[in-house]
Every structure is written in C-alpha cells, then in structure tokens.
N, C-alpha and C. Protein backbone atom coordinates (compact mmCIF):
# COMPACT_ATOMS: atom_id res chain seq x y z
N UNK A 1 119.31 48.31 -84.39
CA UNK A 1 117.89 48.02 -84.25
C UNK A 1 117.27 47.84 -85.63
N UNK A 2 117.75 46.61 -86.50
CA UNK A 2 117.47 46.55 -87.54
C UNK A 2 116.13 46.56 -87.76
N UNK A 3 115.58 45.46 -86.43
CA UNK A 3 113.98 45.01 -86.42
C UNK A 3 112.96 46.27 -86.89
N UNK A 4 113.47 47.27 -86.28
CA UNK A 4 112.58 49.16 -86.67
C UNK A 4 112.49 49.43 -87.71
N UNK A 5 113.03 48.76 -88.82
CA UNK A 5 113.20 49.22 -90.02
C UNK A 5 111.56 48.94 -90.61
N UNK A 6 110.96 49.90 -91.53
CA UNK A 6 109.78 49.80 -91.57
C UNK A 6 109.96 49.04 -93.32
N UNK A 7 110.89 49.24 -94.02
CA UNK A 7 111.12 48.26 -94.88
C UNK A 7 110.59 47.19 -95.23
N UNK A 8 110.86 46.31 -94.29
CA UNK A 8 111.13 44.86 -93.82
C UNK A 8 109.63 44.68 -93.91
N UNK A 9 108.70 45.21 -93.19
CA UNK A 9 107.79 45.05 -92.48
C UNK A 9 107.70 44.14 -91.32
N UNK A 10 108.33 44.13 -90.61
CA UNK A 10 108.58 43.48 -88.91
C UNK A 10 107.68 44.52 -87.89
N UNK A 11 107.82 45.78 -88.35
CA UNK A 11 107.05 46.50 -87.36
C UNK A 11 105.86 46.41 -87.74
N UNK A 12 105.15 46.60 -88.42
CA UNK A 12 103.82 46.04 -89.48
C UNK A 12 103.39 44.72 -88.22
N UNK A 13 104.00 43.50 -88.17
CA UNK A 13 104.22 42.48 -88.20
C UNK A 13 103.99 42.34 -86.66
N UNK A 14 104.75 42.93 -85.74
CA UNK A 14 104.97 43.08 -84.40
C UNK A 14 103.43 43.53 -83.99
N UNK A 15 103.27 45.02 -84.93
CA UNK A 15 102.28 45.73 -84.41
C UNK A 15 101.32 44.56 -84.39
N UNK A 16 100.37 44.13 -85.42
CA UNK A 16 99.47 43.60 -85.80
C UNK A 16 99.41 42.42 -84.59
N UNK A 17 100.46 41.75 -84.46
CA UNK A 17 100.40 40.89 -83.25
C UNK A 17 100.24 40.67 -82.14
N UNK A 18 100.69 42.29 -81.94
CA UNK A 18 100.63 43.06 -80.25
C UNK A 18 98.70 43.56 -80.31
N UNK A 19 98.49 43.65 -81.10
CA UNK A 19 96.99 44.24 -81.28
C UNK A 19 96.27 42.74 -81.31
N UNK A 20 96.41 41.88 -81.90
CA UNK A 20 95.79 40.55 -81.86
C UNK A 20 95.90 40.34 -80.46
N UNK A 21 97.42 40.12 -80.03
CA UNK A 21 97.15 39.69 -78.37
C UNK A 21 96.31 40.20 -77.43
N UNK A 22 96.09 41.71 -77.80
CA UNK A 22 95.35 42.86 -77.00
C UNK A 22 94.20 42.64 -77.35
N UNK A 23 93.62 42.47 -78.26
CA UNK A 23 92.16 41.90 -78.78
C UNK A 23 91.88 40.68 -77.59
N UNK A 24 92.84 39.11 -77.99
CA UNK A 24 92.39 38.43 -76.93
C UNK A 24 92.15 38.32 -75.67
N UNK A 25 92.99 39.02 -75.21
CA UNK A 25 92.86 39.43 -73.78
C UNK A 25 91.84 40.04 -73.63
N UNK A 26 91.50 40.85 -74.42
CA UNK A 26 90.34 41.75 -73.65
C UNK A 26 89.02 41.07 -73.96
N UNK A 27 89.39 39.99 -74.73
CA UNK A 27 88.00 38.86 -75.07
C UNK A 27 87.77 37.91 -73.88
N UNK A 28 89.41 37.71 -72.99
CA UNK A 28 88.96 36.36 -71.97
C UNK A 28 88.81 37.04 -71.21
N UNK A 29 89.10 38.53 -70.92
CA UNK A 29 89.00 39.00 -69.54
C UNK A 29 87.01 39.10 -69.51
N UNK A 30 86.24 39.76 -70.56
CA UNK A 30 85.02 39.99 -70.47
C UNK A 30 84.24 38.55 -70.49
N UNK A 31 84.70 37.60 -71.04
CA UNK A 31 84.19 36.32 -70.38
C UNK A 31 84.25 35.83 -69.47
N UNK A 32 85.57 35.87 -68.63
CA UNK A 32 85.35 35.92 -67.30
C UNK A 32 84.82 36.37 -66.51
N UNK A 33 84.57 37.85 -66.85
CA UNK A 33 83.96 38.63 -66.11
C UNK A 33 82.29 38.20 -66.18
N UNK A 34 81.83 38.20 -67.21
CA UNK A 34 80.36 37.38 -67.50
C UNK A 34 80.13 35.72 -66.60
N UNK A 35 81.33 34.71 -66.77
CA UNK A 35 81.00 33.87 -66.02
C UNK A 35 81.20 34.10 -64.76
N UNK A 36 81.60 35.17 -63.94
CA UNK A 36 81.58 35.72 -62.91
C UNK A 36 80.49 36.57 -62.55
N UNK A 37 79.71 37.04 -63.00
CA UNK A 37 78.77 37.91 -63.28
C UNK A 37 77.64 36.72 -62.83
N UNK A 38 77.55 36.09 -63.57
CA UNK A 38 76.44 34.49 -64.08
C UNK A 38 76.45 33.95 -62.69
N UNK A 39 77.90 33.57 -61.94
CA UNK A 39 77.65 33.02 -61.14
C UNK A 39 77.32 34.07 -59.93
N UNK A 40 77.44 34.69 -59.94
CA UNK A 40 77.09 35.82 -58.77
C UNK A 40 75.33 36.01 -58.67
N UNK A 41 74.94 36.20 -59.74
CA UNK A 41 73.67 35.83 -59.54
C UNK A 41 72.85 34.76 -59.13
N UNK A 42 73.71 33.76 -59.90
CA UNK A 42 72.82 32.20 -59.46
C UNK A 42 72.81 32.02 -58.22
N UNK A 43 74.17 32.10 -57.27
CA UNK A 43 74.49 32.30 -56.14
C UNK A 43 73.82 33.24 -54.99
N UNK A 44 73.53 34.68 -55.54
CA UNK A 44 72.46 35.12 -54.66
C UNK A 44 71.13 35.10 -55.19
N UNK A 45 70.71 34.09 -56.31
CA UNK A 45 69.12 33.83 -56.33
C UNK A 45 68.96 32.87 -55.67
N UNK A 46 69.84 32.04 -54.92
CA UNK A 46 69.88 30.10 -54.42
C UNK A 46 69.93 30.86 -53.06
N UNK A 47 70.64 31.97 -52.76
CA UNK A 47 70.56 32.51 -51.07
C UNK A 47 69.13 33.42 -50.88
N UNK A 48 68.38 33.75 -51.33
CA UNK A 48 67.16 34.73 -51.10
C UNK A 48 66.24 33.26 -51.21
N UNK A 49 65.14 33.44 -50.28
CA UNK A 49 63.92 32.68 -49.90
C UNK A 49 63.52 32.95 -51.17
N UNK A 50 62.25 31.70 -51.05
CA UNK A 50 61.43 31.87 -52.61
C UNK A 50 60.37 32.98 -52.56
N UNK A 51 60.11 33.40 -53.82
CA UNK A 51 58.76 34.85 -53.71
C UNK A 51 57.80 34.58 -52.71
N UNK A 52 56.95 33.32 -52.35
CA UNK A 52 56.14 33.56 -51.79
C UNK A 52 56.73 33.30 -50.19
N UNK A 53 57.56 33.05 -49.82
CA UNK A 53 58.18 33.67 -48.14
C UNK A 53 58.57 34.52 -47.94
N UNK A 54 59.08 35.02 -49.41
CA UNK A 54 59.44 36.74 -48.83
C UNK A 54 58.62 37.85 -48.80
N UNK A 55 57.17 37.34 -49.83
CA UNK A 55 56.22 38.53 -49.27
C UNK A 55 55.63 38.10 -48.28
N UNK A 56 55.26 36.65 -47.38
CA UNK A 56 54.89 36.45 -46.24
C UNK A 56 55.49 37.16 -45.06
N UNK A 57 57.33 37.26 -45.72
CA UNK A 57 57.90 38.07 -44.10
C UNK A 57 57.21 39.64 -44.13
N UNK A 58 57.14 40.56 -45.32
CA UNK A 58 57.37 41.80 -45.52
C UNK A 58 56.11 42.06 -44.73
C-alpha cells in the first residue's frame, strides 16, 4: 500500500480531493433543494385563490 505513504503526498492529495468532492456535493444537493423549495411555493401560490376571494370565503 505504497499509495499510504505520507511521503509522497498522495494522501495529502486523495484527502484534499475527497473533501473538494464533498464540498460539491453538498453545494448541488442545497441548490436543488432551493430550486425545489422555489418551486413548491410558486406551485402552491398558483393553487390558493387570490387575497381578495379568500377573505370573501372566510
């Protein structure tokens, strides 16, 4: 398991990359989650009547 050798710097190297990938991911997952978010709202502001029919029903 030469790659372990901290020498080299490969583990340095690995790490830093495995942390970059983990960075991105957790960048597209919260954008998704926001354009999911975004549309969930637009979606139930387009399904609720406009203000003035809904205080006419209440």
């Amino acid at each position: 398991m030469s790659f372990l050798n901290p020498k080299n710097g490969t583990v340095r190297f690995y790490l830093s990359r495995l942390l970059e990938l983990a960075e991105k991911s957790i960048y597209e997952n919260k954008r998704k989650d926001m354009k999911k978010a975004k549309y969930i709202e637009t979606f139930s502001k387009n399904m609720l009547p406009p203000e003035n029919e809904r205080s006419e029903r209440i």
